[in-house]
Structure formats: structure tokens, C-alpha cells
Protein backbone atom coordinates (compact mmCIF):
# COMPACT_ATOMS: atom_id res chain seq x y z
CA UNK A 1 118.24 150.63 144.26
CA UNK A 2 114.81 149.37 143.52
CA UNK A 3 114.72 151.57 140.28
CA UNK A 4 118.25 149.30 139.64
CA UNK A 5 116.56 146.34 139.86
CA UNK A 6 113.45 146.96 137.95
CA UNK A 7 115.61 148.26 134.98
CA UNK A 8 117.80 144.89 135.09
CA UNK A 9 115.13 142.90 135.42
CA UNK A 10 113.45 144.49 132.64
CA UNK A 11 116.88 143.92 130.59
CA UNK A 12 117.08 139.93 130.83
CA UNK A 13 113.47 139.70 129.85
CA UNK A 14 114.57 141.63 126.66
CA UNK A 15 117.76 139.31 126.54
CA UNK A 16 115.45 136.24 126.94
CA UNK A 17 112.68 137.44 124.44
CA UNK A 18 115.48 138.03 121.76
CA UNK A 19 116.99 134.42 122.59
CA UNK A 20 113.26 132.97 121.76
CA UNK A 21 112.71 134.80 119.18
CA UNK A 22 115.99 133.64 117.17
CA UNK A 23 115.73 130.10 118.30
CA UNK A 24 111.75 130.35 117.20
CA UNK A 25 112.99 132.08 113.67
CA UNK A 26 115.94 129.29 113.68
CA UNK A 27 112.96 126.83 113.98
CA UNK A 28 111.04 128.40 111.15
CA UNK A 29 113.85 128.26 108.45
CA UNK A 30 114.18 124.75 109.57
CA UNK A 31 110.60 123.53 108.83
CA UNK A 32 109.43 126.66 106.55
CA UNK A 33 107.11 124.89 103.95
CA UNK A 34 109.15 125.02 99.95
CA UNK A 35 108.03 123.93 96.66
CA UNK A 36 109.49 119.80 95.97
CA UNK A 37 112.64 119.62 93.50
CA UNK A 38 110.46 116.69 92.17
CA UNK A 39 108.67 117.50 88.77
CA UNK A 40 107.63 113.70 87.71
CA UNK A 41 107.71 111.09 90.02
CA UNK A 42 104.51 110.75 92.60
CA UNK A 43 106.09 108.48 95.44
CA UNK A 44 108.53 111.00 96.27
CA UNK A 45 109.31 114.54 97.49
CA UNK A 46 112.35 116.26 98.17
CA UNK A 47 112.50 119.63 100.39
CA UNK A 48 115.74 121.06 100.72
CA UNK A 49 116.29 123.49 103.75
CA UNK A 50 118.86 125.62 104.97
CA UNK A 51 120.29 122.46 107.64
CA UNK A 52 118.09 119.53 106.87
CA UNK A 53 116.84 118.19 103.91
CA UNK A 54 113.36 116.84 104.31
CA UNK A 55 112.34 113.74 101.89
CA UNK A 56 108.81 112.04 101.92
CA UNK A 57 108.20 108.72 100.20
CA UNK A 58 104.32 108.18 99.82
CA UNK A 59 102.25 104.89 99.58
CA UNK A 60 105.61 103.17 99.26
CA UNK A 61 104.36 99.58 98.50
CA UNK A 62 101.46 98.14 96.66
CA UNK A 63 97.80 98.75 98.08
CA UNK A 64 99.38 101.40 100.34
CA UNK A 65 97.02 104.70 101.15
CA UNK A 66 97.46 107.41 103.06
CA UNK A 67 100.99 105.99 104.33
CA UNK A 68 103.69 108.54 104.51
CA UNK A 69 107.33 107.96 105.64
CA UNK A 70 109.28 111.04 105.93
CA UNK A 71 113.02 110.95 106.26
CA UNK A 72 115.33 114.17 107.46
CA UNK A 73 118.77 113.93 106.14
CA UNK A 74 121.02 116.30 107.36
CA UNK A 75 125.39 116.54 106.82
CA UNK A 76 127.34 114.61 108.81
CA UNK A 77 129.06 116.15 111.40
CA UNK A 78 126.82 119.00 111.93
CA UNK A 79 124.24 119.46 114.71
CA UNK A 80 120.69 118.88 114.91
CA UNK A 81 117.83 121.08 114.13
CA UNK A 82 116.00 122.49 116.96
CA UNK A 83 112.93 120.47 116.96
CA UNK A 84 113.85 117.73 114.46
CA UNK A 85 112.70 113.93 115.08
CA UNK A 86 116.15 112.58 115.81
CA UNK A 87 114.38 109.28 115.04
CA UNK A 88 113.97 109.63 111.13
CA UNK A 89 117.58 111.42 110.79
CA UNK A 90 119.60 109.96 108.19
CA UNK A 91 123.51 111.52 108.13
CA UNK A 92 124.94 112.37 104.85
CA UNK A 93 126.60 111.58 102.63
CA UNK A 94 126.54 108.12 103.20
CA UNK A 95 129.55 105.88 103.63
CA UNK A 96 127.84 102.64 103.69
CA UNK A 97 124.49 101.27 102.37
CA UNK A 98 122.62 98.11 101.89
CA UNK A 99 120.71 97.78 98.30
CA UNK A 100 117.26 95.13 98.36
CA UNK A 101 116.65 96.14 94.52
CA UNK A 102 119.24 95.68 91.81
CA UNK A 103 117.45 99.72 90.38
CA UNK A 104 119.12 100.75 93.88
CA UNK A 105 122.38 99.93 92.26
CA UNK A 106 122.19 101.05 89.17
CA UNK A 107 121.18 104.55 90.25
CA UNK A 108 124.30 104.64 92.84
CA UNK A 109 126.59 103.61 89.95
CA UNK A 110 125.39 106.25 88.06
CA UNK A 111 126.70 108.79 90.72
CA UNK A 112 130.02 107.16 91.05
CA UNK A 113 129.36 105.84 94.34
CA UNK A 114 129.77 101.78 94.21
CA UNK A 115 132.38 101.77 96.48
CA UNK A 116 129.70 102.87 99.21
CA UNK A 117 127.69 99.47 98.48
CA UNK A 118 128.13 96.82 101.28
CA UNK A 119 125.50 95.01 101.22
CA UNK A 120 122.89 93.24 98.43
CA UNK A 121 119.93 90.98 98.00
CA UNK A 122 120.51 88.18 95.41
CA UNK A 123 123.94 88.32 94.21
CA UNK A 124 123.55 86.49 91.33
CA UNK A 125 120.85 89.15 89.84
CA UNK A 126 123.08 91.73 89.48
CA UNK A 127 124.57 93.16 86.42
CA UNK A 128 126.50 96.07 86.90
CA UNK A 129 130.05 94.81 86.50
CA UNK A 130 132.00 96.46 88.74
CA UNK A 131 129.72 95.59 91.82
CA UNK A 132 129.84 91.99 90.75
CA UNK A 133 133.33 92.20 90.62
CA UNK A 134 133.31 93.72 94.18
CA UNK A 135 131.34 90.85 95.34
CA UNK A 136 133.77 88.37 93.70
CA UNK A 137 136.54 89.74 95.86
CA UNK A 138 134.25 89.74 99.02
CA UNK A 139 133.94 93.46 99.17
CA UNK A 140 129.88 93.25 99.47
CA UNK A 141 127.93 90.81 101.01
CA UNK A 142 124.57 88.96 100.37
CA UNK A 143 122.29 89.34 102.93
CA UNK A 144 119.41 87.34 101.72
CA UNK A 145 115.88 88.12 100.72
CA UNK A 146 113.05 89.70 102.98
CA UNK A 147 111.48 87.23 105.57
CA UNK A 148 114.84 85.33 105.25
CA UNK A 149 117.30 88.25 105.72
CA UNK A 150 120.54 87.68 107.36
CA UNK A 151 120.31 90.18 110.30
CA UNK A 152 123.54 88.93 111.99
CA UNK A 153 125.26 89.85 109.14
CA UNK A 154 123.43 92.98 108.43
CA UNK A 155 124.56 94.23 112.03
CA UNK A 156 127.89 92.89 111.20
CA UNK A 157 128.38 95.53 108.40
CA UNK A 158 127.03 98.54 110.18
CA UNK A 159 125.00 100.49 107.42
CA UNK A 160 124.40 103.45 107.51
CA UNK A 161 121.27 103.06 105.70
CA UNK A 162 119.55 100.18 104.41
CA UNK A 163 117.15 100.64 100.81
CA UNK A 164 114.44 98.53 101.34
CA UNK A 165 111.57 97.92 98.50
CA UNK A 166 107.92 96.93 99.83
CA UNK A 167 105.60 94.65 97.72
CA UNK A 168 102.74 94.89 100.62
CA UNK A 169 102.17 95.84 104.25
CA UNK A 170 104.29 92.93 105.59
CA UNK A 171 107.25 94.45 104.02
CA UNK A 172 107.11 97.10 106.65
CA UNK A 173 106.54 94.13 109.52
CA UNK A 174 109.88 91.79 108.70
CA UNK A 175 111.68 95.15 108.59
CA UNK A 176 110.76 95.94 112.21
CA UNK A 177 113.73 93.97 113.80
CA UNK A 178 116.21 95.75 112.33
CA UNK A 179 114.35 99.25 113.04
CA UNK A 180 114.48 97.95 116.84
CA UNK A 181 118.62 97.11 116.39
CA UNK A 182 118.88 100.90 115.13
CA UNK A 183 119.26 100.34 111.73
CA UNK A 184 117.96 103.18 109.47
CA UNK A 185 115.66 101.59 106.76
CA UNK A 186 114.26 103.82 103.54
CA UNK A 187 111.63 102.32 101.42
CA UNK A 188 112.05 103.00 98.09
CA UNK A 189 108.76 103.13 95.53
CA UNK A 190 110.50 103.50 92.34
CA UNK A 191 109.14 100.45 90.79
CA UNK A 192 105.67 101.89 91.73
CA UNK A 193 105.84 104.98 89.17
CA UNK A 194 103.84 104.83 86.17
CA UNK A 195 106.00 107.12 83.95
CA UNK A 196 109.80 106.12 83.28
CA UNK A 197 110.79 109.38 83.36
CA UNK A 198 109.20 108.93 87.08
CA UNK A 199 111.04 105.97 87.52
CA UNK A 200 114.14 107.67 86.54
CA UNK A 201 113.87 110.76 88.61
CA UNK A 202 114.23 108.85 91.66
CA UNK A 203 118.18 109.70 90.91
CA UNK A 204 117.79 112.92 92.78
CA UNK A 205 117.10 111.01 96.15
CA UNK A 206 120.24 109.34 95.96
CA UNK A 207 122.17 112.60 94.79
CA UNK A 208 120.22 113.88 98.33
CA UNK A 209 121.69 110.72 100.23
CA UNK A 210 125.14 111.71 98.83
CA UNK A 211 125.05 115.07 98.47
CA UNK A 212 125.03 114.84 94.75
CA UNK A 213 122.45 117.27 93.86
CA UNK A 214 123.61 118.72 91.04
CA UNK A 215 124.96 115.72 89.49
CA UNK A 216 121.52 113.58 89.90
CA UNK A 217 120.08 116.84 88.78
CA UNK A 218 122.51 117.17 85.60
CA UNK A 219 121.88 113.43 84.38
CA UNK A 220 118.35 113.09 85.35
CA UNK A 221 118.11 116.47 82.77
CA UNK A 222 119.76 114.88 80.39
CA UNK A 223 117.94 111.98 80.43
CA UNK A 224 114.22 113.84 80.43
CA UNK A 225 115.88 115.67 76.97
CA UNK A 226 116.69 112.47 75.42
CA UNK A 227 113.60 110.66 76.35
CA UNK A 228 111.27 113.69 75.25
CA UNK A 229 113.46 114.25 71.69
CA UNK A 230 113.18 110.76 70.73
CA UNK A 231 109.32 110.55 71.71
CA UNK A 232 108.96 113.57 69.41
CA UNK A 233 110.63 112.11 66.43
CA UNK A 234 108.71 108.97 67.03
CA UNK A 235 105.37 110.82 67.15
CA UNK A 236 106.12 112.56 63.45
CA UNK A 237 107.88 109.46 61.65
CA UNK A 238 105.01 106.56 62.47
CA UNK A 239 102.47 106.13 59.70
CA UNK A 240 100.37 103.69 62.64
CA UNK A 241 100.44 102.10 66.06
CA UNK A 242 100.86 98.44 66.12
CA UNK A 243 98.91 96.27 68.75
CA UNK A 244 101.29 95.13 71.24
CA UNK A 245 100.93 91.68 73.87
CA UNK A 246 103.25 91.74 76.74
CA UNK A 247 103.91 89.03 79.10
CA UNK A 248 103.16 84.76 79.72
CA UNK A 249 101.12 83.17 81.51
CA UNK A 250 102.07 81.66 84.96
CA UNK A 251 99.85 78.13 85.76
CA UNK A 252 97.04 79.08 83.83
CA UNK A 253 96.89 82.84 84.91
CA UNK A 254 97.94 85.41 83.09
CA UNK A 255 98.91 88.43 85.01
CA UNK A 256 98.12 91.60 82.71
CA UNK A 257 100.25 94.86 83.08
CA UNK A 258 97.68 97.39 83.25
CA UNK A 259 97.10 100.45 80.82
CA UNK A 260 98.73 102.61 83.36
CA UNK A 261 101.70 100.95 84.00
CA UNK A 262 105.03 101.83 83.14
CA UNK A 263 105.40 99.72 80.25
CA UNK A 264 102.39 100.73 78.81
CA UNK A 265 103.56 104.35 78.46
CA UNK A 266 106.40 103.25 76.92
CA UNK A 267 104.75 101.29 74.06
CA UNK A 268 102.80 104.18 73.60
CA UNK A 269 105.08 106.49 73.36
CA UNK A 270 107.71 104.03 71.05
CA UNK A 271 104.53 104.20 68.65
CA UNK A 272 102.22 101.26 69.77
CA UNK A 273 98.93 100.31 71.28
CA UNK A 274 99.23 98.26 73.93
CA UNK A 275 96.15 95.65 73.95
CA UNK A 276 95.17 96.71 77.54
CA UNK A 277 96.09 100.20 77.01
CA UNK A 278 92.45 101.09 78.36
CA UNK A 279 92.84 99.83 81.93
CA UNK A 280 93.79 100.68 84.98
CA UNK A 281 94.91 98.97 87.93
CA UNK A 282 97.76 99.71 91.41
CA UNK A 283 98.63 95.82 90.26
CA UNK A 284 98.95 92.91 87.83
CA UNK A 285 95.66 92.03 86.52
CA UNK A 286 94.74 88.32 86.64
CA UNK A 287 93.27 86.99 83.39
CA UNK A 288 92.49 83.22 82.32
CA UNK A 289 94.47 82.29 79.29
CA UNK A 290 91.88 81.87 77.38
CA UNK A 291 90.27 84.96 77.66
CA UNK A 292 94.12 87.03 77.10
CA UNK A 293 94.17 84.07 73.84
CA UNK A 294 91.11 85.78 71.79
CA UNK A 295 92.21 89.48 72.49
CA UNK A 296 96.12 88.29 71.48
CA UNK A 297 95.04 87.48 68.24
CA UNK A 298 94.49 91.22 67.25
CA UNK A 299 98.31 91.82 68.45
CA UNK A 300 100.76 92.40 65.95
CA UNK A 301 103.83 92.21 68.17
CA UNK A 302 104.76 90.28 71.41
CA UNK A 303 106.91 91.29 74.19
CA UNK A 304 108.37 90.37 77.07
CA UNK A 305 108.59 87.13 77.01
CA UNK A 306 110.03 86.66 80.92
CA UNK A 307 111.47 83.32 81.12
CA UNK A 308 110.81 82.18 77.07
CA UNK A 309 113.95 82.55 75.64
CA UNK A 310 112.53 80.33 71.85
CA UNK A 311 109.43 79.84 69.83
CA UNK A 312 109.83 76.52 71.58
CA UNK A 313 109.35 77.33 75.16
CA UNK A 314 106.28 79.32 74.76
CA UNK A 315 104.53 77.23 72.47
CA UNK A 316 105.63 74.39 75.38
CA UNK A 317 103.62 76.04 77.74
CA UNK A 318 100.29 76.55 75.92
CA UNK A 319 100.15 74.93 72.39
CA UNK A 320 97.65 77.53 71.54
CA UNK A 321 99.92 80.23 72.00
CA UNK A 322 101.60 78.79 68.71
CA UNK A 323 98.78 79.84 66.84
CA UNK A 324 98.63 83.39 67.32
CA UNK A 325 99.25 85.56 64.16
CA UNK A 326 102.29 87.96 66.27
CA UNK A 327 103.91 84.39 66.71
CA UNK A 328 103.44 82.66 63.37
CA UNK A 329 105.23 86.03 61.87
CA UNK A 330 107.77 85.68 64.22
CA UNK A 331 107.18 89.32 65.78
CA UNK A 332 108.44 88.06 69.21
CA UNK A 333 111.05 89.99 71.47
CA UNK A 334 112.25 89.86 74.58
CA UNK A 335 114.62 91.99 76.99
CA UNK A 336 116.78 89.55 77.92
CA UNK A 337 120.02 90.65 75.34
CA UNK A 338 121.85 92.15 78.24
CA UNK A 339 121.56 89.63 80.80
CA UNK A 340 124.47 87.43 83.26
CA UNK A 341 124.96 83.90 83.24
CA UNK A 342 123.14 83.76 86.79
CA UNK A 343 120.16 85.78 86.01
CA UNK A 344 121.30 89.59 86.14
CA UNK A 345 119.65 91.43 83.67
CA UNK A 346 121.03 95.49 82.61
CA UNK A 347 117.19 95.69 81.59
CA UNK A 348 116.23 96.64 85.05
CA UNK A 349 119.70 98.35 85.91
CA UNK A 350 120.75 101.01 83.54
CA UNK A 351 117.23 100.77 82.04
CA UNK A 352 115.55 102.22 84.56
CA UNK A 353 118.26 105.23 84.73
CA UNK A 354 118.37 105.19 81.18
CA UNK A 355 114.77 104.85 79.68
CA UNK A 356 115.95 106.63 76.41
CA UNK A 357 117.39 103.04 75.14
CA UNK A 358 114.34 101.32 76.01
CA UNK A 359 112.45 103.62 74.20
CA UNK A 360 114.43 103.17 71.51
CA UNK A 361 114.43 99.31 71.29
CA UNK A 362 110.74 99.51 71.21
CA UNK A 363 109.87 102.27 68.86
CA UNK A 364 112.63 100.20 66.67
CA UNK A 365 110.98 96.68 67.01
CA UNK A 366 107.43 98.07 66.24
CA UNK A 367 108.79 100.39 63.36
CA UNK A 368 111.88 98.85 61.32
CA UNK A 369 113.43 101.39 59.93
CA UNK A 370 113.00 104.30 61.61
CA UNK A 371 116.57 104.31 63.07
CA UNK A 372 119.42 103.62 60.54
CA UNK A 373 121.63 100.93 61.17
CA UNK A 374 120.10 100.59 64.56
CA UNK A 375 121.06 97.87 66.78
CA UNK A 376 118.76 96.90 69.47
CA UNK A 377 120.22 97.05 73.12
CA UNK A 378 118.20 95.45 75.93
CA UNK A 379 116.04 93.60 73.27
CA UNK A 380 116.61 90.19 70.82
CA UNK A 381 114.43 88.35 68.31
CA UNK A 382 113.19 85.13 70.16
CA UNK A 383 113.76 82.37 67.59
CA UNK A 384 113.46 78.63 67.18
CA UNK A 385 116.32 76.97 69.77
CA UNK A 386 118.15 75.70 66.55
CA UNK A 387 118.97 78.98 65.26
């Protein structure tokens, strides 16, 4: 009898070590360390396990070190991990989502998913026409903008996510409400990246959110052979690099895209030299208008314009500005050709999916010719308001 007992007991620690064992090996495929699907863009990582798929957004606002926010999406309707933070689980794909940035949009439309959209910031900045036309009929709703957002409303709809886009710490402060209401909130740094095929890879987090893989995957692809193909043919056609000014001033300051921002890789890889090309800087650099003034006279070409849509309105705003050689030859464009009556512009939208075409419009403003019959897309000549 007592050699019965031993032996059993001796079985169900066997039974119990096997149990642990699986559950510990269960635990390991869960969080077992894999290479990132992410080959360009810094501010993101995806890791995609065998029941969760583990994404990381890093220093997702301006000025932000060392600040991690890791997200674990994992299918709806399935159980949790063994050990996962049921706090930072996102279920997908997801059904309904809130967009803060019109980029957010465009890189949903691009997947086919607009009829997921439910909420937006700004309704009149948005381009893409068949989510205005879904606001028209009511179908999404503005919720307002950051330290004014509409929270009643935003509980209303019932997100299942909302994209959130942080300028500085205090985004992460006015978002805290919601967090305590149970809303899931992912900050999204896509505006941070420095490279726009960076920007552009940030597809494959929304193929993640709705289970899209392989089609983020196929059109980010596409796009990083398109981008690379035309930067090649660019490289071997220009005989030199134009100087290139970007930008107004704004009450007497001029803030200065750095040399390591993202439209300073694209000048230089259209074919130009951006004036500032040299610098680098996490943000806008502040100049005095003078000082921008002497080191604009060396440019050749001026874009960007913002607001300026004529000769007339910049020259309103300094009289100096009139004087520089760029404007007196009339080498002034702006991205402002696709644009809505209330403000949307496709610039930001399909540009950001699609940097190809911005590449294009550049390396064809600083190089007539080097596309036949080429018309430009997101760009126009800025001309006197008469003509």
C-alpha cells in the first residue's frame, strides 16, 4: 500500500512537471525574441508571434527619449497569452477606429478599409473623397482637436482604437482621460521619420491592425521599387544640383526644416541641394528673416510656399522677399495643386503613401525636361494673382 502511494504520488509530480513545462514552453513562443518586419522606419517595430503580435512605437512625439509604448495585438476572438499585459491588448482586425492625422487615413484607404473610419479630427482637412463623402452623409464624426476633444462623443462611438499623433509630452497628458474611460489609444510617429520611404512603411502597422500583412507588405514593396528606380534615373540624368529654399516666414521667424528632415532627403534625392542641407535638428529651426534673406539669395528654386498661393502674397509679407533672384525668375512652387475647397490637401494623404509622385514633382521642377510630357501632380507654378 505504501509502495502504491509513493508510485502515484511520484506520477502527478510527473503530470504536474509536464503541465509546467508546456505552459512555460507556451510562454516562450509567446515572448521568444524575432528579428522586426521593419527595414526603414526608426519609430516603429513590428514582432509577429505565433498568437500575439507585438508592436513598439519609440520616442513617439517631438523631444521624446527613451519613451517606449508597446502595443500587443492579438485576433479577435481568440484567448489571451499566458502572461500577456491585458492592458496594452489591442483586438484585431479592427472594426472601428478614430484617425487624429489626415496620413492615418490615407494609409487605411490604401488597404481598403474606410468603411472602418468613425471618427476624425478636422473634417474640413481631409481629402480622400470617399471619407469626405462618408462624413457628408454622417457616417464619421468630428471629434475635435487635442485639448478640445469631444470625449462624450468619442465614448459615444465606441472605438476600438483611437490613432493619436503627439507633438510633445502633453500629448500623452490630454490623452489620459480617455485611457481612464478604457479607450485604447496608439500614438503614431510617422510624421517623425526622416526618410519617406520611412514615412511610408508605417503601412505595415495598419496591415498589423487589420490583418493585412501581406497587402501593406505588397504595396509598401512596390512603393520602395518605384521610389528607388526613379532616384536612380535621377542620379544618372542631372548635369547639377540646384539650391533649393523651402518654407515662409511666420511673424518675423522663420522656422527652417532641418538637413535631416524628410523633405530634405527628398530634394536631394529629386537632384537638389537644399540650402540647410548641412544641419541637423529633432525640430523646426528658428531663424530671423534676415539672416534666412542673405543665404536665400544663393537659391535657385523656392518651395513650399504654405499659405502663399501668388507672387503677391509673399512679397506682401516681406517686401524683401521680392528681391530674391529664385523669385524674380519666377522659380516658385508650391504643393497645394491637389487641395479641397476647405483646406484638405492629397499632399499629405496619398503623398505620404505614395512618395514616388513627390519625388517626381521635384526632380521635375528642379530639372525641366527630364520627364517627357510630364505633368506635375501635388505641385503648381505660383504666379502673379492676375494670371
Amino acid at each position: 500500500m505504501k509502495y502504491l502511494l509513493i508510485s502515484f504520488l511520484f506520477l502527478l509530480s510527473v503530470i504536474f512537471e509536464s503541465c509546467q513545462e508546456r505552459k512555460e514552453n507556451r510562454s516562450a513562443e509567446v515572448f521568444m525574441h524575432t528579428e522586426s518586419t521593419i527595414s526603414t522606419a526608426e519609430r516603429f517595430s513590428i514582432q509577429k508571434f505565433e498568437n500575439v503580435t507585438v508592436v513598439k512605437i519609440m520616442n513617439p512625439w517631438q523631444g521624446a527619449n527613451n519613451i517606449n509604448h508597446v502595443y500587443n495585438l492579438v485576433k479577435r476572438g481568440s484567448e489571451l497569452p499566458d502572461g500577456l499585459d491585458s492592458s496594452n491588448v489591442i483586438f484585431v482586425p479592427l472594426r472601428k477606429i478614430i484617425c487624429m492625422s489626415t496620413t492615418h487615413i490615407a494609409m487605411i484607404s490604401a488597404l481598403g478599409e474606410e468603411n472602418s473610419i468613425a471618427g476624425i479630427s478636422g473634417k474640413e482637412y481631409i481629402f480622400t473623397e470617399g471619407v469626405v463623402e462618408k462624413i457628408k452623409k454622417g457616417c464619421i464624426e468630428d471629434v475635435g482637436y487635442e485639448t478640445s476633444l469631444n470625449k462624450e462623443l468619442i465614448i459615444k462611438i465606441a472605438p476600438d482604437l483611437i490613432m493619436m499623433y503627439g507633438i510633445g509630452s502633453e500629448s500623452a497628458s490630454y490623452t489620459g482621460k480617455l485611457g481612464e474611460l478604457g479607450m485604447k489609444i496608439l500614438f503614431n510617429a510617422d510624421y517623425l521619420e526622416t526618410n519617406p520611404l520611412g514615412k511610408a512603411e508605417w503601412i505595415k502597422l495598419f496591415g498589423a491592425l487589420y490583418c493585412k500583412e501581406l497587402c501593406a507588405d505588397s504595396i509598401f514593396n512596390s512603393e520602395v521599387g518605384n521610389y528607388n528606380k526613379l532616384k536612380i534615373f535621377i542620379n544618372e540624368s542631372i548635369p547639377n544640383k540646384p539650391k533649393v529654399l523651402l518654407g515662409l516666414p511666420y511673424k518675423e521667424t522663420w522656422y527652417v526644416s532641418p538637413g535631416n528632415s524628410f523633405i530634405s532627403r527628398l530634394i536631394e534625392d529629386a537632384g537638389g541641394s537644399y540650402l540647410w542641407k548641412d544641419t541637423e535638428s529633432s525640430v523646426s529651426m528658428p531663424f530671423g528673416i534676415e539672416n534666412v534673406y542673405i543665404r536665400a539669395l544663393e537659391a535657385e528654386y523656392w518651395l513650399n510656399t504654405g499659405t502663399a498661393c501668388s507672387l503677391e502674397d509673399i512679397s506682401a509679407i516681406d517686401n524683401r522677399l521680392a528681391g530674391l533672384p529664385c523669385f524674380r525668375t519666377g522659380n516658385l512652387y508650391n504643393n497645394n495643386k491637389r487641395v479641397t475647397p476647405g483646406g484638405g490637401n492629397d499632399y499629405w494623404e496619398s503623398g505620404t503613401v505614395y512618395p514616388h509622385l513627390i519625388l517626381k514633382d521635384i526632380a521635375s521642377i528642379l530639372h525641366p525636361g527630364i520627364f517627357n510630357n510630364y505633368e506635375l501632380y501635388f505641385y503648381q507654378k505660383i504666379s502673379d494673382k492676375d494670371n
